[in-house]
Protein backbone atom coordinates (compact mmCIF):
# COMPACT_ATOMS: atom_id res chain seq x y z
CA UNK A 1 18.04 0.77 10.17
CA UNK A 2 17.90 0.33 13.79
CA UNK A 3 21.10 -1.68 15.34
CA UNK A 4 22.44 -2.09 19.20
CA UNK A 5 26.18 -2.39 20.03
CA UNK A 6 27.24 -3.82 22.99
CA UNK A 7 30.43 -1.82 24.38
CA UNK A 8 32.99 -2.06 26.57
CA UNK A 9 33.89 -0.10 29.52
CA UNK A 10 30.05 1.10 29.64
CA UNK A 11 29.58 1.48 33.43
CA UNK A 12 27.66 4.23 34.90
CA UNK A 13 25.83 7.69 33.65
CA UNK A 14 28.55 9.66 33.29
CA UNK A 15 29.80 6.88 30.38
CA UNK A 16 26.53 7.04 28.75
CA UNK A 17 26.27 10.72 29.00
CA UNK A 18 30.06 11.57 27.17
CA UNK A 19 28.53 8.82 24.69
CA UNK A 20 25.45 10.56 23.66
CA UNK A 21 27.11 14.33 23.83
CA UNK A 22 29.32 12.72 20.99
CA UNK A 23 26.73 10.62 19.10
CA UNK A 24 23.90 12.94 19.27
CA UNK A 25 26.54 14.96 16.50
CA UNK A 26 26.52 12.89 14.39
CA UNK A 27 23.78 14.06 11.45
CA UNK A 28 22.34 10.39 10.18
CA UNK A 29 21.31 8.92 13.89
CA UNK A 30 18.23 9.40 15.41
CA UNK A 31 16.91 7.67 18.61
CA UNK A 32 20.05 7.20 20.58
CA UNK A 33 19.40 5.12 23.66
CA UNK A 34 22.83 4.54 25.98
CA UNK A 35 21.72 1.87 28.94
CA UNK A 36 25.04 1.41 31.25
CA UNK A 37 23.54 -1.46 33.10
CA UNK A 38 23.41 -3.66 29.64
CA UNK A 39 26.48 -1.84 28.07
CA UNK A 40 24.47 -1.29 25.21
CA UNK A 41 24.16 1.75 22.96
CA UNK A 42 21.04 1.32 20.20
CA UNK A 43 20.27 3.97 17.45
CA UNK A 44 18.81 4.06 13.84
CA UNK A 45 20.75 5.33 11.25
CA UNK A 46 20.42 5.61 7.07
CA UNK A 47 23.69 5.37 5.79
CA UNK A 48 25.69 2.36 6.50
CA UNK A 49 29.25 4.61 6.35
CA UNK A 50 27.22 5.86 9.64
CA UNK A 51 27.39 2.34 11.43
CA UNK A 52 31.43 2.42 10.91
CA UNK A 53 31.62 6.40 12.05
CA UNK A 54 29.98 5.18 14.95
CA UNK A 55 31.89 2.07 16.20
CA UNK A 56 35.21 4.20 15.36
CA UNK A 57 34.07 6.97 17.49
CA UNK A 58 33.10 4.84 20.57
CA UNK A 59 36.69 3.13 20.37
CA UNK A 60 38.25 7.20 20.21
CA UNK A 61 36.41 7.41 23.46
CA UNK A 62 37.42 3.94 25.06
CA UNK A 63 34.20 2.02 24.45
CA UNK A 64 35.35 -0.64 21.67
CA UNK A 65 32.31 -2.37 20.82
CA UNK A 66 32.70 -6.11 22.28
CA UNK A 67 34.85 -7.99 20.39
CA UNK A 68 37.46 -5.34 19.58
CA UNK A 69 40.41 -5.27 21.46
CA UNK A 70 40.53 -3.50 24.72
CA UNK A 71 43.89 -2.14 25.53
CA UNK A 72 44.94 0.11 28.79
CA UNK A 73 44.56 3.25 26.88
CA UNK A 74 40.97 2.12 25.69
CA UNK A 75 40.29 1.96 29.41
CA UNK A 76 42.32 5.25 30.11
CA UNK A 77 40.47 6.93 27.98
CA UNK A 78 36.84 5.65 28.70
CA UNK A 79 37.68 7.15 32.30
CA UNK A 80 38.43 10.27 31.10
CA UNK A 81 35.19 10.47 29.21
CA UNK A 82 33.42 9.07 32.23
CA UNK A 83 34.72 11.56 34.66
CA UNK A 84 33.92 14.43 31.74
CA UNK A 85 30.33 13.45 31.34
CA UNK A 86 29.85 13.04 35.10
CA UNK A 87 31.10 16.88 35.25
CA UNK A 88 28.50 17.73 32.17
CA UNK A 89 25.17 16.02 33.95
């Protein structure tokens, strides 16, 4: 199945890039595609217990998908994983 989540606190490369470091180990996705200027993150998975992994670890990195609520530490911590993928490019 292929699905797109729209985030929150997407903004720039170094988002997308902490996003796909993390995604990319999980075993059931395949095609990840992170755009920061639509806040989307699209992949195709198999197993729907992958689609739940997936939103839960976004919101452990600060990017609740839309919808969810976004609390100070969701935006604390999607700054921290900005600033560490910006340091990984």
């Amino acid at each position: 199945m292929q699905t797109t989540l729209i985030v929150q606190n997407l903004k720039c490369g170094g988002c997308a890039n902490s996003i796909s470091k993390h995604l990319t180990a999980i075993e059931d996705l395949n095609t990840i595609e992170i755009e920061a200027d639509t806040s989307s993150v699209s992949f195709s998975y198999s197993n729907d217990d992958s689609l739940k992994l997936v939103e839960e670890k976004l919101k452990n990195l600060g990017y609740p998908v839309v919808g969810e609520s976004n609390s100070y530490l969701n935006k604390a911590k999607s700054f921290i994983s900005c600033a560490t993928g910006k340091m990984n490019q």
